[in-house]
C-alpha atoms as a PDB file:
ATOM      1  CA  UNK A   1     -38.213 -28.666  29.394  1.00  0.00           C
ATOM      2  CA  UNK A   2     -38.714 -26.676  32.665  1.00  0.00           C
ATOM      3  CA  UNK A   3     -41.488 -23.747  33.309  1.00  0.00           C
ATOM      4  CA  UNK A   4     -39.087 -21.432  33.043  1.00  0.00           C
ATOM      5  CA  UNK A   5     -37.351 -22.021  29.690  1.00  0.00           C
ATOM      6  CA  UNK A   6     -39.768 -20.958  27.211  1.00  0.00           C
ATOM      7  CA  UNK A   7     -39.238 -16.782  28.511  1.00  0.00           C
ATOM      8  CA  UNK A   8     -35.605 -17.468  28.521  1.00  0.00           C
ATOM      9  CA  UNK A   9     -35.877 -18.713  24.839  1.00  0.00           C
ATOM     10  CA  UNK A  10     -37.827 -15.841  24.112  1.00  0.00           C
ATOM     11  CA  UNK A  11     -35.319 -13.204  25.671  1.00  0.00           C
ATOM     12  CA  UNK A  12     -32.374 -14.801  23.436  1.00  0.00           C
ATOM     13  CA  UNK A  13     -34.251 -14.543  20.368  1.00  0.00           C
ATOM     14  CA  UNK A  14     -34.787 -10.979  21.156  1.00  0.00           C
ATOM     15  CA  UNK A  15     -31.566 -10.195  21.870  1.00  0.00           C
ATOM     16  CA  UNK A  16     -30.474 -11.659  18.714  1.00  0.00           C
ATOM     17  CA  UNK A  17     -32.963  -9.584  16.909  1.00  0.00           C
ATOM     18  CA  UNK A  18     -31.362  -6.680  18.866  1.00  0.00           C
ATOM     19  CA  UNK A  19     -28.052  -7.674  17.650  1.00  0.00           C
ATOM     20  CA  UNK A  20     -28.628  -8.365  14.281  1.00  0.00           C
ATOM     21  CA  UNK A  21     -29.812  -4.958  13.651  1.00  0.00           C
ATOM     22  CA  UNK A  22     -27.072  -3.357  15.464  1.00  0.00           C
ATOM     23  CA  UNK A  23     -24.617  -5.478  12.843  1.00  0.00           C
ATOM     24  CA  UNK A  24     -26.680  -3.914  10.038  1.00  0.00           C
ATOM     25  CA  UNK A  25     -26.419  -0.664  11.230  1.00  0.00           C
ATOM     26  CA  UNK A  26     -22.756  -0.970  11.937  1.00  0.00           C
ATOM     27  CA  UNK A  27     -22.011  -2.339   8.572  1.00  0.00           C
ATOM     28  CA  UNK A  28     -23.818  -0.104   7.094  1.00  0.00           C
ATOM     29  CA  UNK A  29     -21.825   2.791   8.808  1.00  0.00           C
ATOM     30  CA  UNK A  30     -18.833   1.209   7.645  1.00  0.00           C
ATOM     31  CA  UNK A  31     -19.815   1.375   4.006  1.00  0.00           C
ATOM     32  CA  UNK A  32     -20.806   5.232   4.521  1.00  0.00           C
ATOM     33  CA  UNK A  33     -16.628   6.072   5.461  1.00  0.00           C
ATOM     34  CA  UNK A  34     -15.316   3.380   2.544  1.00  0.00           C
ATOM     35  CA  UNK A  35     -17.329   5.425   0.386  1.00  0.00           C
ATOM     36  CA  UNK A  36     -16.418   9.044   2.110  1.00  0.00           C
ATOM     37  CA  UNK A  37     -12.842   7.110   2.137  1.00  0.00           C
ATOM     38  CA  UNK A  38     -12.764   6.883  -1.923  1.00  0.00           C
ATOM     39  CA  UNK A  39     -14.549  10.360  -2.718  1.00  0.00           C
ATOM     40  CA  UNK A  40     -11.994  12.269  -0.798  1.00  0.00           C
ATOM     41  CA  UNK A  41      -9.162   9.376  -2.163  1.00  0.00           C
ATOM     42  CA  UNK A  42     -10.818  10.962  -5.845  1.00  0.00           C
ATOM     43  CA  UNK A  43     -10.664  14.744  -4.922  1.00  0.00           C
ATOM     44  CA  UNK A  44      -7.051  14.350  -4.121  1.00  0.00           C
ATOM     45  CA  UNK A  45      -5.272  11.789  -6.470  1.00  0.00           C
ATOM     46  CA  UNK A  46      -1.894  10.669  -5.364  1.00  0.00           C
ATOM     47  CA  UNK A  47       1.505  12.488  -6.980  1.00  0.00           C
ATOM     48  CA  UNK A  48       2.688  10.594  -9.720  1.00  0.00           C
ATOM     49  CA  UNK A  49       5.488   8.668  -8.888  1.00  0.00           C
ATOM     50  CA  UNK A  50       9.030   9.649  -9.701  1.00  0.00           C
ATOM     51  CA  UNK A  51      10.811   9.044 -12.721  1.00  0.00           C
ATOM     52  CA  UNK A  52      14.016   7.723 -10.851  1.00  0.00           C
ATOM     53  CA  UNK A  53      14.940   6.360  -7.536  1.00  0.00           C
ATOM     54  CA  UNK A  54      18.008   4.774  -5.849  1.00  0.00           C
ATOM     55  CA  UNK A  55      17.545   2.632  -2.980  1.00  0.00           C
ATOM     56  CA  UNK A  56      19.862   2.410  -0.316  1.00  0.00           C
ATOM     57  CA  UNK A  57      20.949  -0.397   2.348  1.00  0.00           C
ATOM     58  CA  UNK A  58      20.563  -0.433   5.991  1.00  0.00           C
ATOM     59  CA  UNK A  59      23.868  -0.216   8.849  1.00  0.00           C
ATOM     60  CA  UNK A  60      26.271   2.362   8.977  1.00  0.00           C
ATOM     61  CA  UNK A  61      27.029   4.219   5.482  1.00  0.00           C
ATOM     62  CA  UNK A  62      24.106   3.407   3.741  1.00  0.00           C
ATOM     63  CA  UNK A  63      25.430   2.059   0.879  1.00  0.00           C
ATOM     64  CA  UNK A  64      23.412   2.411  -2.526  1.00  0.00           C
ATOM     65  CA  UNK A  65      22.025  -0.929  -3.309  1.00  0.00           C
ATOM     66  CA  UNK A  66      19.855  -0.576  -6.453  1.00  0.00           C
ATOM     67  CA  UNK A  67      18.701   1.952  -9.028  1.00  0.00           C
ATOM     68  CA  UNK A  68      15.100   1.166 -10.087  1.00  0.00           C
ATOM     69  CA  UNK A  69      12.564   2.895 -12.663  1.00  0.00           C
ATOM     70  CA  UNK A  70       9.348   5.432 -10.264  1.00  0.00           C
ATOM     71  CA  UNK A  71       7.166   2.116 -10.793  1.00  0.00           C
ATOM     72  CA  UNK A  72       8.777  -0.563  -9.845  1.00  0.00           C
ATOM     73  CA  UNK A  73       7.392  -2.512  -6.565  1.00  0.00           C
ATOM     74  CA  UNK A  74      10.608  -3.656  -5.769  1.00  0.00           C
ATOM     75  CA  UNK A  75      12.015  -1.046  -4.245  1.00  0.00           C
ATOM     76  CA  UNK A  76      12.267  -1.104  -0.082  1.00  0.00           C
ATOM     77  CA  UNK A  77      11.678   1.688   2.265  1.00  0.00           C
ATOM     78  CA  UNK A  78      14.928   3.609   1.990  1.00  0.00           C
ATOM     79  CA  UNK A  79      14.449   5.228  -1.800  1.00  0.00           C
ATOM     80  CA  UNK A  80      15.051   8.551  -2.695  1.00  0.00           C
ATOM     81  CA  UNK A  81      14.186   9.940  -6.412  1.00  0.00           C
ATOM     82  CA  UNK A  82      17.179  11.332  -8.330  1.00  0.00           C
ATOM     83  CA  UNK A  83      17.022  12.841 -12.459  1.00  0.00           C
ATOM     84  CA  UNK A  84      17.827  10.575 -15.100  1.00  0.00           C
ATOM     85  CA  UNK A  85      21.115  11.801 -15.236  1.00  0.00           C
ATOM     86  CA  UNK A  86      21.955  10.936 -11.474  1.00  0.00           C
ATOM     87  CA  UNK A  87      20.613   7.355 -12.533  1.00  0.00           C
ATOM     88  CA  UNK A  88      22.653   7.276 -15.645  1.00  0.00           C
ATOM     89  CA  UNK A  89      25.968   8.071 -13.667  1.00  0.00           C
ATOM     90  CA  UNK A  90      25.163   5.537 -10.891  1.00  0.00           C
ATOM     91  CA  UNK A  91      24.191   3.118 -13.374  1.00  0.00           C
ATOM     92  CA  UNK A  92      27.542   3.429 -15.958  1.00  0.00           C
ATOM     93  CA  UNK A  93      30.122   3.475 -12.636  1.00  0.00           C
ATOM     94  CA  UNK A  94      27.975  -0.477 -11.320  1.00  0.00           C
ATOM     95  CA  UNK A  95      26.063  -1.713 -14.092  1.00  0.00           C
ATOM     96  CA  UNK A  96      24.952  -4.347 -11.387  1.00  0.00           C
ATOM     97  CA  UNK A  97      22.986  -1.620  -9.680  1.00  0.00           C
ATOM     98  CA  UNK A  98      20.159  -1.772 -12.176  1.00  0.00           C
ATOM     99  CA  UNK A  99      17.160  -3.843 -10.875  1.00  0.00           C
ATOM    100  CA  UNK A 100      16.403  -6.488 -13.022  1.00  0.00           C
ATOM    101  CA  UNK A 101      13.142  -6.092 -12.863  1.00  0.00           C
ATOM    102  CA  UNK A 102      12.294  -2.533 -14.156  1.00  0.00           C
ATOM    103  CA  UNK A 103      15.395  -2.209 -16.137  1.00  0.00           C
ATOM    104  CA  UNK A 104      16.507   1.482 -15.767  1.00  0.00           C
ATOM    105  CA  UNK A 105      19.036   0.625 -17.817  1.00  0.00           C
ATOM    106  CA  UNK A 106      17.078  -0.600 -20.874  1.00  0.00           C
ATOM    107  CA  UNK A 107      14.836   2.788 -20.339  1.00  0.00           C
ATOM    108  CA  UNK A 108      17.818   4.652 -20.185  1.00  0.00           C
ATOM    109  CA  UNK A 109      18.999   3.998 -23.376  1.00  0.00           C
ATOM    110  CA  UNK A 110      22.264   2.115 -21.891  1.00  0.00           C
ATOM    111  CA  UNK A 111      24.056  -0.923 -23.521  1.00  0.00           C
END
């Protein structure tokens, strides 16, 4: 070890230090918005989903492609919420456009 390594040693360790406490301070900064993040999240809740909603297809005519329950996470992008009724129609004319996972169908009271 030369005559000049122990200061250079020294001047690392401090700018760890240095660092380290910058991290804190950053992380702790970051835990300040999450929280601000979830009061104002609490102040204004989300709508409630709808009751309804058809999803349509991509391309030209945007054909319908599925009629799901407001819940269900299998819906894509393109959805748009309609009344039971709407759903009801859609559903009696293509009884194959009722997602088999929420079964709108079932909830709808349909054979």
């Amino acid at each position: 070890m030369g005559e000049g390594d122990g200061p250079r040693i020294e001047l690392l360790r401090f700018l760890e230090r240095v660092q380290v406490r910058d991290l804190a301070r950053t992380r702790e900064w970051i835990a300040q918005e999450e929280q601000r993040l979830v009061e104002i999240a609490a102040r204004h809740p989300p709508p409630p989903p709808p009751d309804w909603l058809i999803e349509m297809g991509i391309g030209q005519g945007h054909r319908l492609v599925a009629v799901h329950q407001g819940w269900c996470k299998m819906t894509g992008s393109r959805v748009k919420s309609v009344l039971a009724e709407e759903a009801r129609r859609l559903i009696g004319e293509n009884g194959s456009l009722a997602c088999q996972l929420c079964r709108p169908d079932t909830e709808l009271g349909m054979p």
